[in-house]
C-alpha atoms as a PDB file:
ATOM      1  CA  UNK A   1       0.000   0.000   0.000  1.00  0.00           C
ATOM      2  CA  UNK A   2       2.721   2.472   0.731  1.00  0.00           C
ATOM      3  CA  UNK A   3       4.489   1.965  -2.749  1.00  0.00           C
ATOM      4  CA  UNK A   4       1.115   2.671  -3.876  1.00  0.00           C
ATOM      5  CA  UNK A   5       0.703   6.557  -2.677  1.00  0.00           C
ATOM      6  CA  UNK A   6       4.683   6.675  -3.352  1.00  0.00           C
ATOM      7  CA  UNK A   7       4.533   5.967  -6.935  1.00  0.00           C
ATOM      8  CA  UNK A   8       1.011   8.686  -7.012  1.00  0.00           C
ATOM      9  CA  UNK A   9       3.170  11.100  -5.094  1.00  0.00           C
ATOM     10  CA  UNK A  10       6.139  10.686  -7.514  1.00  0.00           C
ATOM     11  CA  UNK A  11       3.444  10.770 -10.466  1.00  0.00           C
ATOM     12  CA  UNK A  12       1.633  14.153  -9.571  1.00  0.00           C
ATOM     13  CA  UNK A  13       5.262  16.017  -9.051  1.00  0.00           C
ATOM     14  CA  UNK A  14       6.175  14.614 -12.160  1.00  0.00           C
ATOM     15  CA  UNK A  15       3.223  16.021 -13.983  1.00  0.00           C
ATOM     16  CA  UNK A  16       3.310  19.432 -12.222  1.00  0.00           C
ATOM     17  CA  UNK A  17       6.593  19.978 -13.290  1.00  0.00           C
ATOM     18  CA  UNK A  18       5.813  18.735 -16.845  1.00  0.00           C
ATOM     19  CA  UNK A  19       2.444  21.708 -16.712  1.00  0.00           C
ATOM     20  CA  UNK A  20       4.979  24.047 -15.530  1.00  0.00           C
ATOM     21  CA  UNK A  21       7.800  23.567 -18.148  1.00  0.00           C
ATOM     22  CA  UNK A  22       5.010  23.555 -20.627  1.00  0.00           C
ATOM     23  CA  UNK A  23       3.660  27.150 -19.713  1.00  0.00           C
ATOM     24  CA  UNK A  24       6.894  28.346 -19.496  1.00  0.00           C
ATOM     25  CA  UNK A  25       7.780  27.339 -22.758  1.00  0.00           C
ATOM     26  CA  UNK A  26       4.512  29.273 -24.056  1.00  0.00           C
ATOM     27  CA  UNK A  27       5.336  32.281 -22.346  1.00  0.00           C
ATOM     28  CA  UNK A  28       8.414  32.286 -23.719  1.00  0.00           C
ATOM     29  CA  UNK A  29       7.005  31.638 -26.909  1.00  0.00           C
ATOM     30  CA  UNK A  30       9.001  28.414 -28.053  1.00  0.00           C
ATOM     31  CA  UNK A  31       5.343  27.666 -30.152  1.00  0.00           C
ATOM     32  CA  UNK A  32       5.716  30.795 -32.039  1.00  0.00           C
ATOM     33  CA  UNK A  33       5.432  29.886 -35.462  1.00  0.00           C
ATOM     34  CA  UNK A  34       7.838  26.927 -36.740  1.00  0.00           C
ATOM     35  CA  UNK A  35       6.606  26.751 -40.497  1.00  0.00           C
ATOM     36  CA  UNK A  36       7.593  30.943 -41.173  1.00  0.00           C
ATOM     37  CA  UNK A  37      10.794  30.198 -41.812  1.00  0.00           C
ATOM     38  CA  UNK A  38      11.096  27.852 -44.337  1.00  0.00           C
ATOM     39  CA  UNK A  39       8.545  30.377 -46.426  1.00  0.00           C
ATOM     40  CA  UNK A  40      10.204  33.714 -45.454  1.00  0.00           C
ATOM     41  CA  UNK A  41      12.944  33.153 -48.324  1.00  0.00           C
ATOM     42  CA  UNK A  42       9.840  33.044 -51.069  1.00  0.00           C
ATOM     43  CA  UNK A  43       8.526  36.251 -50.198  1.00  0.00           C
ATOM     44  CA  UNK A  44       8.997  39.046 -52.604  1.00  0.00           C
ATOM     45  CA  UNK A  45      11.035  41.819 -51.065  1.00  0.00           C
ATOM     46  CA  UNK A  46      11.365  44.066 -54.466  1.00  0.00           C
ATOM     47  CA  UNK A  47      11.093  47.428 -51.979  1.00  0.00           C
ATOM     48  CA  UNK A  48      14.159  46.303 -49.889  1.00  0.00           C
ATOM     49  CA  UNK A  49      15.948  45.135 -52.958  1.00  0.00           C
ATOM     50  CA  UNK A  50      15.919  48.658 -54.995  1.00  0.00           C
ATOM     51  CA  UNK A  51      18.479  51.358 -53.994  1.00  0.00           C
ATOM     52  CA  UNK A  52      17.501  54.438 -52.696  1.00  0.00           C
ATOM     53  CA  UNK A  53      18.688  57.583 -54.234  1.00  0.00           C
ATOM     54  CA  UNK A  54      20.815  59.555 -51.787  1.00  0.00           C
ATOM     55  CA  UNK A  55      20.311  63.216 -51.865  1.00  0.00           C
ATOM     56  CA  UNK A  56      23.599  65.397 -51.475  1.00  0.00           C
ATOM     57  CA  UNK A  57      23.192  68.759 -50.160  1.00  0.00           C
END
C-alpha cells in the first residue's frame, strides 16, 4: 500500500513539473510559429531590394 501513494506522489510532481515547463515554454514563446521560416525566403522583397537615391546637399 505504501508503494502505492509513493509511486502517485512521484506521479503528480512529475506532472506538475511537466504543466509548468510547458507554460513556461509558451510564455516564452518556443510555439511561435515553426513553419515561417522555411517560407520567409519566397517572399517578394522588391522594396528592400531597390536602392535608394541619396540626396547630397
Amino acid at each position: 500500500m505504501y508503494s502505492t501513494f509513493f509511486l502517485i506522489g512521484i506521479g503528480f510532481f512529475i506532472s506538475l513539473a511537466a504543466w509548468f515547463l510547458f507554460i513556461w515554454a509558451v510564455k516564452s514563446e518556443q510555439f511561435d510559429d515553426p513553419e515561417a521560416p522555411k517560407y520567409r525566403m519566397l517572399d517578394d522583397d522588391d522594396e528592400a531590394a531597390k536602392p535608394t537615391k541619396n540626396k547630397k546637399p
